[in-house]
Protein backbone atom coordinates (compact mmCIF):
# COMPACT_ATOMS: atom_id res chain seq x y z
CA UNK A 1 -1.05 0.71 3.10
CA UNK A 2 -4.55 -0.22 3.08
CA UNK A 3 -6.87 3.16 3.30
CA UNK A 4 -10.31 1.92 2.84
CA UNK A 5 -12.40 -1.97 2.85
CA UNK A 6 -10.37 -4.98 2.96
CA UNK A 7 -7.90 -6.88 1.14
CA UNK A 8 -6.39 -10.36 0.80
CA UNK A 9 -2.53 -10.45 0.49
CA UNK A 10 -1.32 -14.19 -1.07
CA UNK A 11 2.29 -14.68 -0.39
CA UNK A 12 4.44 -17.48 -1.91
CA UNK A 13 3.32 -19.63 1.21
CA UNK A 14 0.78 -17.66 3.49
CA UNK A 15 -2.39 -15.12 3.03
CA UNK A 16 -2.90 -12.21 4.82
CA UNK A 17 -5.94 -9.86 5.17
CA UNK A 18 -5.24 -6.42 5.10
CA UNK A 19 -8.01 -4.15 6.96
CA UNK A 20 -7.68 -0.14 7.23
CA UNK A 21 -4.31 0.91 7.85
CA UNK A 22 -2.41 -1.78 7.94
CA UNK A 23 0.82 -2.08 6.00
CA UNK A 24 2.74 -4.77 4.42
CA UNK A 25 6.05 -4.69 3.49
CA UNK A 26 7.96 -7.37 1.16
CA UNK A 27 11.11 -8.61 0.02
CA UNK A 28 12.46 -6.90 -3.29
CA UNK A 29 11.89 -10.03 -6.01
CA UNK A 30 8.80 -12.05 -3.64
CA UNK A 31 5.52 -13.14 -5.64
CA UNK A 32 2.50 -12.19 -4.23
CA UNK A 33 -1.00 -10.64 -5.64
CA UNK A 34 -3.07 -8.24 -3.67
CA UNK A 35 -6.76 -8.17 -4.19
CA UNK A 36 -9.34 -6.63 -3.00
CA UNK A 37 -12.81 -7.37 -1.20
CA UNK A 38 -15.34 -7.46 -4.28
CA UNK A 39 -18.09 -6.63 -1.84
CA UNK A 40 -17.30 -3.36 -0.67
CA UNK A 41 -15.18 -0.18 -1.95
CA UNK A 42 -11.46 -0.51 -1.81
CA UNK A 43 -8.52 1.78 -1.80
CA UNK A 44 -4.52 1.35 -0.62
CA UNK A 45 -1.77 2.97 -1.49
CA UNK A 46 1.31 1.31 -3.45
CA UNK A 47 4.64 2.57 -2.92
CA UNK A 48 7.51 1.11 -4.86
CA UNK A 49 11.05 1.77 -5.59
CA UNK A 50 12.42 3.39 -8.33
CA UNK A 51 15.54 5.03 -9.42
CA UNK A 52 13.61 8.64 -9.42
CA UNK A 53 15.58 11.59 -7.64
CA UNK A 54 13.03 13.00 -4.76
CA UNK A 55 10.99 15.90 -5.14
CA UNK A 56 10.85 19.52 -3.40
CA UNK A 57 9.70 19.36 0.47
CA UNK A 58 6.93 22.08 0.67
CA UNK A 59 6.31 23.22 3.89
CA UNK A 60 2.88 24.50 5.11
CA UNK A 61 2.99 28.79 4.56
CA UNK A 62 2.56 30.36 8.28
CA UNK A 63 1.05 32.89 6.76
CA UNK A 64 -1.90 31.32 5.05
């Protein structure tokens, strides 16, 4: 998910640009490169899957 400037997603046969919250999902195994704008300040997040247990939930405290 793209969180700040813009990116270029290249696929295996089309190119995408990514703008402020947009998200992009692929195939497990598909080559692509993600890179961003050179001319401004970029940040996304990368989520990927792993064999990992999940963490603790913490809830917000009602009494803070």
């Amino acid at each position: 998910m793209v969180h700040r400037g813009h990116w270029r997603l290249d696929g295996e046969s089309e190119a995408h640009v990514l703008a402020p919250g947009d998200v992009a999902i692929l195939k497990a195994g598909s080559r692509c490169s993600l890179q961003a704008n050179p001319a401004q300040a970029a940040s996304a997040f990368r989520v990927r899957a792993t064999d990992d247990p999940p963490g603790p939930t913490r809830w917000p405290d009602p009494g803070r």
